[in-house]
PDB file of N, CA and C in Angstrom:
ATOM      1  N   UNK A   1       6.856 -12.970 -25.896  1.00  0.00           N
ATOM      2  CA  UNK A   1       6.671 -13.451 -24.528  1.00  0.00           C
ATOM      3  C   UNK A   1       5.649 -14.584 -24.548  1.00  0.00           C
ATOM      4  N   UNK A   2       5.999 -15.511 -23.755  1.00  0.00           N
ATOM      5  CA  UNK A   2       4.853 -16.845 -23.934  1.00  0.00           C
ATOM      6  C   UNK A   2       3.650 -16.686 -23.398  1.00  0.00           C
ATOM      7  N   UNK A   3       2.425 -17.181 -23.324  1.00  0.00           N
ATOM      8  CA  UNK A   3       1.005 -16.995 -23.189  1.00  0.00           C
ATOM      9  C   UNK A   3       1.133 -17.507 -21.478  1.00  0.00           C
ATOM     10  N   UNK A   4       1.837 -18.611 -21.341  1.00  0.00           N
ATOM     11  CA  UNK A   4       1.646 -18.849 -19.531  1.00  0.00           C
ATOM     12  C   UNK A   4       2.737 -18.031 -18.890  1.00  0.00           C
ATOM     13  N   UNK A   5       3.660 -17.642 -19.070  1.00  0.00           N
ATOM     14  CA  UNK A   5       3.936 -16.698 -18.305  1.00  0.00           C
ATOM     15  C   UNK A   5       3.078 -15.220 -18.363  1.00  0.00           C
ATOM     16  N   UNK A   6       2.771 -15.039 -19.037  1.00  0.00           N
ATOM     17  CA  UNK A   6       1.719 -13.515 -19.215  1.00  0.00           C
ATOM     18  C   UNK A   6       0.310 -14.121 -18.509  1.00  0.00           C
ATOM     19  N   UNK A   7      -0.334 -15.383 -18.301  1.00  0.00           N
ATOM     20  CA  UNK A   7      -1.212 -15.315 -17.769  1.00  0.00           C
ATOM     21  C   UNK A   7      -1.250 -15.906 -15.870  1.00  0.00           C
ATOM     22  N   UNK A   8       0.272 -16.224 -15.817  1.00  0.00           N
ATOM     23  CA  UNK A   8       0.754 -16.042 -14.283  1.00  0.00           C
ATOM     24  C   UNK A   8       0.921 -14.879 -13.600  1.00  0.00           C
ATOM     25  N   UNK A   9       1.063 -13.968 -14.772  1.00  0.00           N
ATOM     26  CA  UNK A   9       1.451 -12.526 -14.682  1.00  0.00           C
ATOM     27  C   UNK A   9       0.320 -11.815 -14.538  1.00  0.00           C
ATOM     28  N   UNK A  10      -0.651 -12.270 -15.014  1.00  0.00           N
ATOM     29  CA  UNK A  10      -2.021 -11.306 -15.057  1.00  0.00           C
ATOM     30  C   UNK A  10      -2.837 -11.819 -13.528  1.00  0.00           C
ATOM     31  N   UNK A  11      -2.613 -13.205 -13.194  1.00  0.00           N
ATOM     32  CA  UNK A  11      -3.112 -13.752 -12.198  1.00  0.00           C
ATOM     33  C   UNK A  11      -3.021 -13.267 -10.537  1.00  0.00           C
ATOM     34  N   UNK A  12      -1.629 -13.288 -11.171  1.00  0.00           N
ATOM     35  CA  UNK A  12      -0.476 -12.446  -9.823  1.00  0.00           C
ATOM     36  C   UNK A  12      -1.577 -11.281  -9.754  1.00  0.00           C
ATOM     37  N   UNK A  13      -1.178 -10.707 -10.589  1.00  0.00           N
ATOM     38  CA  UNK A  13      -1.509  -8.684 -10.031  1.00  0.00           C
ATOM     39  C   UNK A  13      -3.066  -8.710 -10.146  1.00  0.00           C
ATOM     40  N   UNK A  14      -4.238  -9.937 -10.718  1.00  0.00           N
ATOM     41  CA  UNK A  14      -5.587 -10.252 -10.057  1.00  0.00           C
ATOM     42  C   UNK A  14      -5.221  -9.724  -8.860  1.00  0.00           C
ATOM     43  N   UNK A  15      -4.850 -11.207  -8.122  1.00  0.00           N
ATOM     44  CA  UNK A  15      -4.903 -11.740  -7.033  1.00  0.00           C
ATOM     45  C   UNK A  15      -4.725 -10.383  -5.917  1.00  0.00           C
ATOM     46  N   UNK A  16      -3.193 -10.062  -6.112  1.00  0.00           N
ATOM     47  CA  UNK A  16      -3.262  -8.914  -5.726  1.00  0.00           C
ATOM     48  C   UNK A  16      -3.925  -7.695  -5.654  1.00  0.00           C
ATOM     49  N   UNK A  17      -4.730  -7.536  -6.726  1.00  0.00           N
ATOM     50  CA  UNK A  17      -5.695  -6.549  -6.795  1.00  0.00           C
ATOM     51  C   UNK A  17      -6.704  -6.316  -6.143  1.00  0.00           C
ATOM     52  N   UNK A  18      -7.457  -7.664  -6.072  1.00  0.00           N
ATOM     53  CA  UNK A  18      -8.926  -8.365  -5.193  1.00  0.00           C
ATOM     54  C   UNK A  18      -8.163  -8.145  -3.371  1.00  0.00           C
ATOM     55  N   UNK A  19      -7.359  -8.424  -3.317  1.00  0.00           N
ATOM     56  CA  UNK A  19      -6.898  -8.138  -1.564  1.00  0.00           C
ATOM     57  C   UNK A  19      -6.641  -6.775  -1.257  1.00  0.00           C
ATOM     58  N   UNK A  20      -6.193  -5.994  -2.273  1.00  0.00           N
ATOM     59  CA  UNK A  20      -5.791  -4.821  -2.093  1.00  0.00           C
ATOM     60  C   UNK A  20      -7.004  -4.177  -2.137  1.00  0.00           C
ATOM     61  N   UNK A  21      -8.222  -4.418  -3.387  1.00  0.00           N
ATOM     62  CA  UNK A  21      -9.779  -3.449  -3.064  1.00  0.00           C
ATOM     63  C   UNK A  21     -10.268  -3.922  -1.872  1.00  0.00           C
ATOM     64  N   UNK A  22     -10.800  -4.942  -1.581  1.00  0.00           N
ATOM     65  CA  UNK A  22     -10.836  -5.977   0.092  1.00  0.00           C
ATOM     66  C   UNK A  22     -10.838  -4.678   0.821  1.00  0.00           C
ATOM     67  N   UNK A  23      -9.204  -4.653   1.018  1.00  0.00           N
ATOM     68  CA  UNK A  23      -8.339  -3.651   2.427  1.00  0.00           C
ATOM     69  C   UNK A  23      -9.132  -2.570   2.436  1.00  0.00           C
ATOM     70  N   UNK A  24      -9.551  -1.797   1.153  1.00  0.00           N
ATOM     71  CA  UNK A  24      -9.941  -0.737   0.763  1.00  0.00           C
ATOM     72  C   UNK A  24     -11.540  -0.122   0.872  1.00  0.00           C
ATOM     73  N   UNK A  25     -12.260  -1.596   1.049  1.00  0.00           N
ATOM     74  CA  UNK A  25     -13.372  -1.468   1.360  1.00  0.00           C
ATOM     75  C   UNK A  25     -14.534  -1.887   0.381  1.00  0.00           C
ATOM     76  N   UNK A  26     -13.571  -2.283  -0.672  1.00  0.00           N
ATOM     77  CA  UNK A  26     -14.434  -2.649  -2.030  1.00  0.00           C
ATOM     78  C   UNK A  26     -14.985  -4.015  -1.622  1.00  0.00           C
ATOM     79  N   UNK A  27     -16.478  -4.398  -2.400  1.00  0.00           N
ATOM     80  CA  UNK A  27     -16.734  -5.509  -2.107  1.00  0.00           C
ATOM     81  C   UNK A  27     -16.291  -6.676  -3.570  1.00  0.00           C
ATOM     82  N   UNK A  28     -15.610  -7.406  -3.474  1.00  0.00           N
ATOM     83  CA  UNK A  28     -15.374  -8.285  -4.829  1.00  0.00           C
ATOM     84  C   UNK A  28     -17.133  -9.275  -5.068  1.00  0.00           C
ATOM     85  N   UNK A  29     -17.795  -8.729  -6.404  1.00  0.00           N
ATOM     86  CA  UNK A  29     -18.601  -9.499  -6.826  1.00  0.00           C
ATOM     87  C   UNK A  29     -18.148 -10.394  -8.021  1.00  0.00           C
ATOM     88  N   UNK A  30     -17.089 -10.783  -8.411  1.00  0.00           N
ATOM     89  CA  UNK A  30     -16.973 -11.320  -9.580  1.00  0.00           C
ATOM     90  C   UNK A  30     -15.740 -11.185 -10.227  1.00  0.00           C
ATOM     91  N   UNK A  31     -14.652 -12.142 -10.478  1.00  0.00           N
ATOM     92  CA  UNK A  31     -13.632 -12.182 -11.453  1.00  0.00           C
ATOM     93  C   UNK A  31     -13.643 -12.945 -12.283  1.00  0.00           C
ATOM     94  N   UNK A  32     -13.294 -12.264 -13.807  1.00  0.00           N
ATOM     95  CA  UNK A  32     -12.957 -12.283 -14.755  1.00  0.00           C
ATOM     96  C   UNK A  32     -14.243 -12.779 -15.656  1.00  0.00           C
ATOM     97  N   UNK A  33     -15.528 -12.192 -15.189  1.00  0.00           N
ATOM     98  CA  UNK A  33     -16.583 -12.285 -16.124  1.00  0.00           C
ATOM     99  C   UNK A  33     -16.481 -11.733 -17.311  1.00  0.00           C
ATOM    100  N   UNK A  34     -16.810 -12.531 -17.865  1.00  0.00           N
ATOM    101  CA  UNK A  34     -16.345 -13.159 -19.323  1.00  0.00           C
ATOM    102  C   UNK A  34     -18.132 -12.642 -20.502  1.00  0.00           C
ATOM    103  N   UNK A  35     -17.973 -11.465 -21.520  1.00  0.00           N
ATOM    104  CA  UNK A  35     -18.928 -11.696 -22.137  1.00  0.00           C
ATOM    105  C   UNK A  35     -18.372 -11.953 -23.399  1.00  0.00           C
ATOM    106  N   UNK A  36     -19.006 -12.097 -24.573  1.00  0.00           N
ATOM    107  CA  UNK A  36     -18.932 -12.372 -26.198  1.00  0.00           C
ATOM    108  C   UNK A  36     -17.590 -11.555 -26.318  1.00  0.00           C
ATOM    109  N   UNK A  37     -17.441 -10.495 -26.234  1.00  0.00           N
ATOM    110  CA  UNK A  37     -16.708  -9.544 -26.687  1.00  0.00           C
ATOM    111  C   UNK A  37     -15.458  -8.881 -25.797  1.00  0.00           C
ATOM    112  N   UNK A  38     -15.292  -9.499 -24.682  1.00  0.00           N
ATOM    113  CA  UNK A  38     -14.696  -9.171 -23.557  1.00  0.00           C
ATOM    114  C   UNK A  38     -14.837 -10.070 -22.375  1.00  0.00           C
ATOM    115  N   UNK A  39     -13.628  -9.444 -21.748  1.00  0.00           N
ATOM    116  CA  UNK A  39     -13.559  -9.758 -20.248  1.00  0.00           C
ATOM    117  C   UNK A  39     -13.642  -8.186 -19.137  1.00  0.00           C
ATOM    118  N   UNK A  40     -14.188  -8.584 -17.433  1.00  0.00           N
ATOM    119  CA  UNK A  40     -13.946  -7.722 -16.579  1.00  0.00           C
ATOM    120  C   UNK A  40     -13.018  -8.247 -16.125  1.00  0.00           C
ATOM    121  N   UNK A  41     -12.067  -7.817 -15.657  1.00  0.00           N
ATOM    122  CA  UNK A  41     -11.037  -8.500 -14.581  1.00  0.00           C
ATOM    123  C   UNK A  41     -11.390  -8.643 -13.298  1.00  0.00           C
ATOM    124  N   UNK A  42     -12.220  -7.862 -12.837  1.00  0.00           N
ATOM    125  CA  UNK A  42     -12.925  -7.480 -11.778  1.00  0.00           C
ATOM    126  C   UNK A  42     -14.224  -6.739 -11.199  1.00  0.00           C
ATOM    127  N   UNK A  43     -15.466  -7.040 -10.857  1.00  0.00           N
ATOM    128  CA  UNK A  43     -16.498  -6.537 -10.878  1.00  0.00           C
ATOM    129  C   UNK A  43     -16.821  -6.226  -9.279  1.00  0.00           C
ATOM    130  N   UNK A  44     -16.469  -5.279  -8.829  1.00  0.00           N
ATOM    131  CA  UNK A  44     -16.824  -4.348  -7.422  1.00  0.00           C
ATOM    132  C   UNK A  44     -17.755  -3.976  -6.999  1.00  0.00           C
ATOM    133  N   UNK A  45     -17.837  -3.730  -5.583  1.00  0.00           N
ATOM    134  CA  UNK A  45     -18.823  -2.561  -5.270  1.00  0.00           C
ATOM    135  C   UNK A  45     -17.687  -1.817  -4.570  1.00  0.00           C
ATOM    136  N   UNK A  46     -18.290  -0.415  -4.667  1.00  0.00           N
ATOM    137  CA  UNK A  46     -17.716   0.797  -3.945  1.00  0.00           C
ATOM    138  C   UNK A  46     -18.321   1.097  -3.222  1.00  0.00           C
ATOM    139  N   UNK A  47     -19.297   1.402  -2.333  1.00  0.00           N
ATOM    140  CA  UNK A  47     -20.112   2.185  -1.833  1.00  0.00           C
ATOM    141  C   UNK A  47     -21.247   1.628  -2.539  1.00  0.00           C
ATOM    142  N   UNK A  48     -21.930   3.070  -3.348  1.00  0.00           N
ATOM    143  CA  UNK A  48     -23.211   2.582  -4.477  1.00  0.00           C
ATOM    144  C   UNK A  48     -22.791   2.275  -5.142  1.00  0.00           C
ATOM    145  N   UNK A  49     -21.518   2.345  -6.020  1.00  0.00           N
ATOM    146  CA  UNK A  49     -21.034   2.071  -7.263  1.00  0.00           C
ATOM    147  C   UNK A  49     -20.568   0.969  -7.397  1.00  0.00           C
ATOM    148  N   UNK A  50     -21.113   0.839  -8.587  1.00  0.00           N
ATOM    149  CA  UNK A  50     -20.382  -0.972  -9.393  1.00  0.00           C
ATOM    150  C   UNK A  50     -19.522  -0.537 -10.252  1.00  0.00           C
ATOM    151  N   UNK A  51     -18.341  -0.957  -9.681  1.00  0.00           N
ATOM    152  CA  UNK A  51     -17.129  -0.466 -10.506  1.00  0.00           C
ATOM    153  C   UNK A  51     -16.364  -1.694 -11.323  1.00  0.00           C
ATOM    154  N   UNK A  52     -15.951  -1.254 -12.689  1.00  0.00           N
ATOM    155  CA  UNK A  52     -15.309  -2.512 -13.122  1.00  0.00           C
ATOM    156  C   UNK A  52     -13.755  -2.110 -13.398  1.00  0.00           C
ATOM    157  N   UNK A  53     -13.104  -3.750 -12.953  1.00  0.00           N
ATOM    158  CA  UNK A  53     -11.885  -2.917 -12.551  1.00  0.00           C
ATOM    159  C   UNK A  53     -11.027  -3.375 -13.780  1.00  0.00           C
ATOM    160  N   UNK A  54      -9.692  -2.839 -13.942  1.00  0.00           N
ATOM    161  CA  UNK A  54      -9.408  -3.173 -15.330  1.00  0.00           C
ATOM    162  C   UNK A  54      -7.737  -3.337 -14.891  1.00  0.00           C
ATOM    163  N   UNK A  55      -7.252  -5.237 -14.657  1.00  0.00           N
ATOM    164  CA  UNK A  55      -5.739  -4.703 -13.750  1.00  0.00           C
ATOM    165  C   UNK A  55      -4.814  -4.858 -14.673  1.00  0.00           C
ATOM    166  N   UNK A  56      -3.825  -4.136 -15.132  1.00  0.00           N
ATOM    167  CA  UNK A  56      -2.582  -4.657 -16.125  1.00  0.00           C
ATOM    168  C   UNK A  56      -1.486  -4.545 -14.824  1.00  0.00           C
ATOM    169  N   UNK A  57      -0.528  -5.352 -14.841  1.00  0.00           N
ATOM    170  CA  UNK A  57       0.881  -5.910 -14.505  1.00  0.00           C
ATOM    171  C   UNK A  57       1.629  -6.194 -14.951  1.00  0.00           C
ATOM    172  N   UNK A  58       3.212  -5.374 -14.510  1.00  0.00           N
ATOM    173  CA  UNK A  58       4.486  -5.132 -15.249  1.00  0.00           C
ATOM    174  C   UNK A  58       5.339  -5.697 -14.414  1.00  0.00           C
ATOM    175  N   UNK A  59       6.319  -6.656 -14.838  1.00  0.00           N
ATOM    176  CA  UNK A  59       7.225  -7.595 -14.212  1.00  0.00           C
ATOM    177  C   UNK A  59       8.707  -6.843 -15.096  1.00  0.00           C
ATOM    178  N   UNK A  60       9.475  -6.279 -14.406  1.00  0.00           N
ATOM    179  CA  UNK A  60      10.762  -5.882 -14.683  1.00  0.00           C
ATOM    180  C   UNK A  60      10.558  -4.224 -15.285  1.00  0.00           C
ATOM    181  N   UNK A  61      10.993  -3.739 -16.480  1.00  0.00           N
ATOM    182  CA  UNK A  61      11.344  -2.388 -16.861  1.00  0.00           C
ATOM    183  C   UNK A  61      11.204  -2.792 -18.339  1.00  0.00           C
ATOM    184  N   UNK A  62      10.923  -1.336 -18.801  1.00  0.00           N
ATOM    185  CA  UNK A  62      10.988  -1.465 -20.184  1.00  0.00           C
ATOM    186  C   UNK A  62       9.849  -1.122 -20.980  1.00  0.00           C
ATOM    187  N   UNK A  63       8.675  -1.796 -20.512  1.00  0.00           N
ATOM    188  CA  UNK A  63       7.000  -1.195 -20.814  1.00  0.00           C
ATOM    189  C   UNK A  63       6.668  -0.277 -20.700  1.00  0.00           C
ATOM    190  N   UNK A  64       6.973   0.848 -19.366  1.00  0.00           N
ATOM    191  CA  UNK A  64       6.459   2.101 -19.006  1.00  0.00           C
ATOM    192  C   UNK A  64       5.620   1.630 -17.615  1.00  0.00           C
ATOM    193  N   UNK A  65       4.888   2.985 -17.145  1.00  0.00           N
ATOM    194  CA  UNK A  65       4.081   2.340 -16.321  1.00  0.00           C
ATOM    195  C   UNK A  65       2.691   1.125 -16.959  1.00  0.00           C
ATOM    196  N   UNK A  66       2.281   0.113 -15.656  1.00  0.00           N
ATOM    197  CA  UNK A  66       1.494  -0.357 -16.059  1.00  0.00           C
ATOM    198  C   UNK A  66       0.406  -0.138 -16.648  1.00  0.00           C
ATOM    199  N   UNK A  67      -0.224   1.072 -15.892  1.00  0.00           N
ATOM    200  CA  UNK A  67      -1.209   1.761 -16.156  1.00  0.00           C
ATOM    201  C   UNK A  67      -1.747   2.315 -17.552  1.00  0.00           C
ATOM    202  N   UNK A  68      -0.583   2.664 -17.930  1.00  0.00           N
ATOM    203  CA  UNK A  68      -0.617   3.307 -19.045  1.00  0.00           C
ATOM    204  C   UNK A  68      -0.524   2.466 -20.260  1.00  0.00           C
ATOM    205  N   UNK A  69      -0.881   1.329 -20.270  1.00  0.00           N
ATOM    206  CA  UNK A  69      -0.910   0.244 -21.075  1.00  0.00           C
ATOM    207  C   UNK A  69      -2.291   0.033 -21.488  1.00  0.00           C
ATOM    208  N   UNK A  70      -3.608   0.840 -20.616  1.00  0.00           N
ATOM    209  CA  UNK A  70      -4.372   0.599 -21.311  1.00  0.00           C
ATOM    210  C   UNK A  70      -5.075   1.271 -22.096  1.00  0.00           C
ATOM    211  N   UNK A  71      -5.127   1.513 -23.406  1.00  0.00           N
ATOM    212  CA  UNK A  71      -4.264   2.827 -24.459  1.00  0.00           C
ATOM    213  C   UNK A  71      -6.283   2.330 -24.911  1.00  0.00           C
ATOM    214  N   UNK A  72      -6.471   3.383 -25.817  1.00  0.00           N
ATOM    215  CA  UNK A  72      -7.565   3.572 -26.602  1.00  0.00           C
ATOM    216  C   UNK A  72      -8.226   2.470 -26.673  1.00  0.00           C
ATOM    217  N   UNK A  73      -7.618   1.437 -27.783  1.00  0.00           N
ATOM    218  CA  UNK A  73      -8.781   0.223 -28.461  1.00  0.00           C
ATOM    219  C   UNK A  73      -9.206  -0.738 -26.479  1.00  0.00           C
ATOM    220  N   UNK A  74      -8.676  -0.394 -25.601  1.00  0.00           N
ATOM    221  CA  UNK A  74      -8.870  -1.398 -24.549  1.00  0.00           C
ATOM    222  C   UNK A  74      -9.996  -0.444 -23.360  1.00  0.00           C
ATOM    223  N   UNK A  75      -9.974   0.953 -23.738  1.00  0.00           N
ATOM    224  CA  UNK A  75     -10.970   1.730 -23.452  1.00  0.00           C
ATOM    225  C   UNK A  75     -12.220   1.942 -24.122  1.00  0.00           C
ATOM    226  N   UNK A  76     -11.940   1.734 -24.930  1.00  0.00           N
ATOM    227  CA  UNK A  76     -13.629   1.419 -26.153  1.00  0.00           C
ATOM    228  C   UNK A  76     -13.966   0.328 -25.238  1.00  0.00           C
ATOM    229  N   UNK A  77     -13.276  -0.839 -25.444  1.00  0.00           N
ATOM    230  CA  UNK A  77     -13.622  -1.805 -25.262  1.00  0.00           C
ATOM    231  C   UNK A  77     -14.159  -2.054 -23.626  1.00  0.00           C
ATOM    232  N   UNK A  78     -13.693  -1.360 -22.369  1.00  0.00           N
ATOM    233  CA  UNK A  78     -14.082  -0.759 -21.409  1.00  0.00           C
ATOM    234  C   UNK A  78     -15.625  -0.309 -21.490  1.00  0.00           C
ATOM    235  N   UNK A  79     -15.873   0.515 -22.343  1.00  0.00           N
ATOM    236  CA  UNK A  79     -16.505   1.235 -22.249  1.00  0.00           C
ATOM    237  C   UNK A  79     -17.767   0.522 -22.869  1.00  0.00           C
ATOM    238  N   UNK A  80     -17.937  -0.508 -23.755  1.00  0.00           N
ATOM    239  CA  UNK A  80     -18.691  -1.216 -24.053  1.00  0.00           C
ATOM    240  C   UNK A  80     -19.403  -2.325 -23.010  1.00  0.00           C
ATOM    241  N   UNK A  81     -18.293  -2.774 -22.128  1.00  0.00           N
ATOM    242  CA  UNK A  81     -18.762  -3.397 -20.705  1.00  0.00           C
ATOM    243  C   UNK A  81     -19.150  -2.882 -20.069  1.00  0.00           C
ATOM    244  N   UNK A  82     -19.298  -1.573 -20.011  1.00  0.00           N
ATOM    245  CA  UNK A  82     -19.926  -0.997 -18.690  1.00  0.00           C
ATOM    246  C   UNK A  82     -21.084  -1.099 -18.981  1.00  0.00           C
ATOM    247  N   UNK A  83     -21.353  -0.561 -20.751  1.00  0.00           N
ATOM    248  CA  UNK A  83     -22.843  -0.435 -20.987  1.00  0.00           C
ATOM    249  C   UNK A  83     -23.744  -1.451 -20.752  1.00  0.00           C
ATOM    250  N   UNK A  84     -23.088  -2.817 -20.760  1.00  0.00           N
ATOM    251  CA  UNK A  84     -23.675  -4.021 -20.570  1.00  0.00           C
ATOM    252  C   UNK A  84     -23.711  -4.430 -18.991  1.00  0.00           C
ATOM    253  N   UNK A  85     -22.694  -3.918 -18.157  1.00  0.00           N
ATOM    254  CA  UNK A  85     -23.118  -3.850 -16.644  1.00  0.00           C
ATOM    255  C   UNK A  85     -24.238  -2.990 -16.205  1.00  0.00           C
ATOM    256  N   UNK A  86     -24.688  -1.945 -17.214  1.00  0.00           N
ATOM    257  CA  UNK A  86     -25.243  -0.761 -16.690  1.00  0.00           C
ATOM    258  C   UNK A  86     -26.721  -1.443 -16.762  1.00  0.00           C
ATOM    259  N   UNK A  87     -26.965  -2.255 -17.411  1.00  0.00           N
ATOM    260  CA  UNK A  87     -27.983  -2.665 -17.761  1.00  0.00           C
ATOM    261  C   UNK A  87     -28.604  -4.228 -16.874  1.00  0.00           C
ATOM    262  N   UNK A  88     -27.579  -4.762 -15.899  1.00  0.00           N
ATOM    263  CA  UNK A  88     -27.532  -5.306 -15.430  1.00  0.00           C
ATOM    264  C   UNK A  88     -27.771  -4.935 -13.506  1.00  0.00           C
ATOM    265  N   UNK A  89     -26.872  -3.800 -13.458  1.00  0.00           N
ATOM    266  CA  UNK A  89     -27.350  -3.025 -12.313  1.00  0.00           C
ATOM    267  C   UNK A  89     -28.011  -2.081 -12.560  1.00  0.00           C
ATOM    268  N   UNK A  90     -29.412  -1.515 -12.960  1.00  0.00           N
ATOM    269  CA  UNK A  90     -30.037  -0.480 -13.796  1.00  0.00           C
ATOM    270  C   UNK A  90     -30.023   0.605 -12.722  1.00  0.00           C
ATOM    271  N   UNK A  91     -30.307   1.815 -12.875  1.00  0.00           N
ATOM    272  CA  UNK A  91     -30.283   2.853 -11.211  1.00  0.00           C
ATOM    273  C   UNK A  91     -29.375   2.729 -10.515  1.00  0.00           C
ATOM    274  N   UNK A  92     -27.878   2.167 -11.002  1.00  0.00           N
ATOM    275  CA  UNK A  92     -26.711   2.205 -10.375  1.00  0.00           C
ATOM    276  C   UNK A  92     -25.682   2.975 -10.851  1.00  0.00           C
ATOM    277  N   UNK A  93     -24.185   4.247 -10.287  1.00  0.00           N
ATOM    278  CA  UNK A  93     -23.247   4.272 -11.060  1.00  0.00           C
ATOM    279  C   UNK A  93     -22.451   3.401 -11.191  1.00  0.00           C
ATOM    280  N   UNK A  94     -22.056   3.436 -12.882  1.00  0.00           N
ATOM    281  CA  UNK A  94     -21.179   2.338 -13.238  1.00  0.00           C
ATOM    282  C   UNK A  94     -19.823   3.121 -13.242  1.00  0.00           C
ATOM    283  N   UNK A  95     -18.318   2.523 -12.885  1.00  0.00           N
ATOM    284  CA  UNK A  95     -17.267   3.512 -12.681  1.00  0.00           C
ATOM    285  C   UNK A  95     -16.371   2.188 -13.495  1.00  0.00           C
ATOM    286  N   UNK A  96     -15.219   2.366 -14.345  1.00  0.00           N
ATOM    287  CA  UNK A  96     -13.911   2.077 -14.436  1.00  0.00           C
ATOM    288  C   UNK A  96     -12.929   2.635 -13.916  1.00  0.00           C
ATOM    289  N   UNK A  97     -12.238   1.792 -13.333  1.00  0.00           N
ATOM    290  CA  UNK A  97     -10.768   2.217 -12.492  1.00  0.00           C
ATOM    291  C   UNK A  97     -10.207   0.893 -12.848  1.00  0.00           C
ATOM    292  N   UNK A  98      -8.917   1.561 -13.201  1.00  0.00           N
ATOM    293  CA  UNK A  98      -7.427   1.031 -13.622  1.00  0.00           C
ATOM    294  C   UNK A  98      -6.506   0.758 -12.264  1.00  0.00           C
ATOM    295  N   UNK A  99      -5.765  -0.444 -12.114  1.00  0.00           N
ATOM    296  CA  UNK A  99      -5.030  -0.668 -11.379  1.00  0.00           C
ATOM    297  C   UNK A  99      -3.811  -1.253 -12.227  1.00  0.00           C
ATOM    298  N   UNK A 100      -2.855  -0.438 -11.862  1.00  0.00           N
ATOM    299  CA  UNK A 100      -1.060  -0.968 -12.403  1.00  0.00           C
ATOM    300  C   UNK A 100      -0.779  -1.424 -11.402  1.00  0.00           C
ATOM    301  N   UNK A 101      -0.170  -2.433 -11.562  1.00  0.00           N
ATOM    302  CA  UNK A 101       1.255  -3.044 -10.577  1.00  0.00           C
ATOM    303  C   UNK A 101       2.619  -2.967 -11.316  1.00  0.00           C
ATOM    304  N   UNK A 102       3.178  -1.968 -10.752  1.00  0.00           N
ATOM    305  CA  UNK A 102       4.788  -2.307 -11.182  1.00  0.00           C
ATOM    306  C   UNK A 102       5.333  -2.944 -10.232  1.00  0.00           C
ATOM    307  N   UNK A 103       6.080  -4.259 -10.745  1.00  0.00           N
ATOM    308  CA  UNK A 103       7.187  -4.754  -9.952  1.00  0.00           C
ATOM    309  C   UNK A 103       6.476  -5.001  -8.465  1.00  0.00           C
ATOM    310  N   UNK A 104       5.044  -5.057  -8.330  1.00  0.00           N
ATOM    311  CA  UNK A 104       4.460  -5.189  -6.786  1.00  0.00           C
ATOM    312  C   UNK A 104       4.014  -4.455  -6.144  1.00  0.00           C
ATOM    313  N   UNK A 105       4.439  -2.758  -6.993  1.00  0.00           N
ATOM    314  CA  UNK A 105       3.722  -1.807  -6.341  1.00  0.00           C
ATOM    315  C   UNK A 105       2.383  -1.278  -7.237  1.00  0.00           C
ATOM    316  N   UNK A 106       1.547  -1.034  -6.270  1.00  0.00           N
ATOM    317  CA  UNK A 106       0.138  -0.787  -6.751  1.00  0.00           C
ATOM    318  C   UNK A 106      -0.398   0.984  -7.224  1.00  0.00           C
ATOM    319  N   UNK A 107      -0.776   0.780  -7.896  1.00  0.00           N
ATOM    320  CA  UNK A 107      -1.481   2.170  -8.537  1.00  0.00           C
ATOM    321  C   UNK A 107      -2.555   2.449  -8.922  1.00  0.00           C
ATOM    322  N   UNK A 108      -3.543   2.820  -8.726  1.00  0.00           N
ATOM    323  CA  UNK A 108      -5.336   3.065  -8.467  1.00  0.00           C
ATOM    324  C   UNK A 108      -5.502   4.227  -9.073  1.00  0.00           C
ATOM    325  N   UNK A 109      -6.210   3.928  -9.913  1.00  0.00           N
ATOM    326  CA  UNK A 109      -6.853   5.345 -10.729  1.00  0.00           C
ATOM    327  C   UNK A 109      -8.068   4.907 -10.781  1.00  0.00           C
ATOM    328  N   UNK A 110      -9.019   5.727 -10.261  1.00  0.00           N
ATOM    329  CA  UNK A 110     -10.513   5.629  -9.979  1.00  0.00           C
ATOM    330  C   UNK A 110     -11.116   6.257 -11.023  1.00  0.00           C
ATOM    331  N   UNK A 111     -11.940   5.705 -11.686  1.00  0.00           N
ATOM    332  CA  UNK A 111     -12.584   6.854 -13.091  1.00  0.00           C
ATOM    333  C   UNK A 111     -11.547   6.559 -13.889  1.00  0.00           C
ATOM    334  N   UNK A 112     -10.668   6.296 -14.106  1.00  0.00           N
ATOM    335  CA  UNK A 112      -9.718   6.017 -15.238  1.00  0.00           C
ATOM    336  C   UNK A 112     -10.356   6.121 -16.114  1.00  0.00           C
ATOM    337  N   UNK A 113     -11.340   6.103 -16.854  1.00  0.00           N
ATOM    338  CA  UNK A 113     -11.490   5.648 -18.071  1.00  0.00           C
ATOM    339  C   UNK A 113     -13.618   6.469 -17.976  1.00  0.00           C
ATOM    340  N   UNK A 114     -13.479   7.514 -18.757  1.00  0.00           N
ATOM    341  CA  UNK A 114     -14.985   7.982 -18.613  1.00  0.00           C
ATOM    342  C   UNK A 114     -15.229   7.745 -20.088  1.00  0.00           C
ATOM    343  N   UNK A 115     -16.995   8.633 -20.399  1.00  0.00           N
ATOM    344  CA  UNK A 115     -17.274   8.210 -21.757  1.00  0.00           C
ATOM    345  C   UNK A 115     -18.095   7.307 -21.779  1.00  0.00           C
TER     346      UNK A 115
END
């Protein structure tokens, strides 16, 4: 699959993502902060919580759900950003939640990803 269609694809279900936490009550502080070793796709507030959001998007059939795409090595790697958010908002909870889009429809898993 080519690199600009996968990153129209990732843009899309952003975009969508940031309007959909919006609706939800989330506050958007930040997309696609960028450290050495990673990206957030999305950096939230919840309430107290600074949540980082993590969106994969599935265009047609065949992958599975979206969600479920983000398999072990992309949860380490999760889990290494938080430590570096945690340290940034100190006396704050830090949360990962996963958002799939299949085909346009949205899927929210809050805590997705502990550890």
């Amino acid at each position: 699959m080519d690199k600009t269609r996968n990153k129209k694809t990732g843009s899309y279900g952003e975009n969508l993502t940031a309007k959909y936490l919006e609706s939800i009550g989330y506050k958007i502080i930040e997309r696609n902060k960028t450290y050495p070793f990673g990206e957030i796709d999305i950096l939230a507030r919840d309430g107290k919580s600074i949540v980082i959001v993590e969106v994969k998007t599935v265009k047609g059939s065949g992958w599975g759900a979206a969600s479920d795409l983000v398999r072990h090595k992309k949860q380490e790697k999760l889990k290494m950003l938080a430590l570096v958010v945690s340290k940034e908002y100190p006396d704050t909870d830090i949360r990962i939640d996963v958002v799939g889009i299949d085909n346009g429809i949205i899927s929210h898993i809050k805590n997705a990803v502990v550890g």
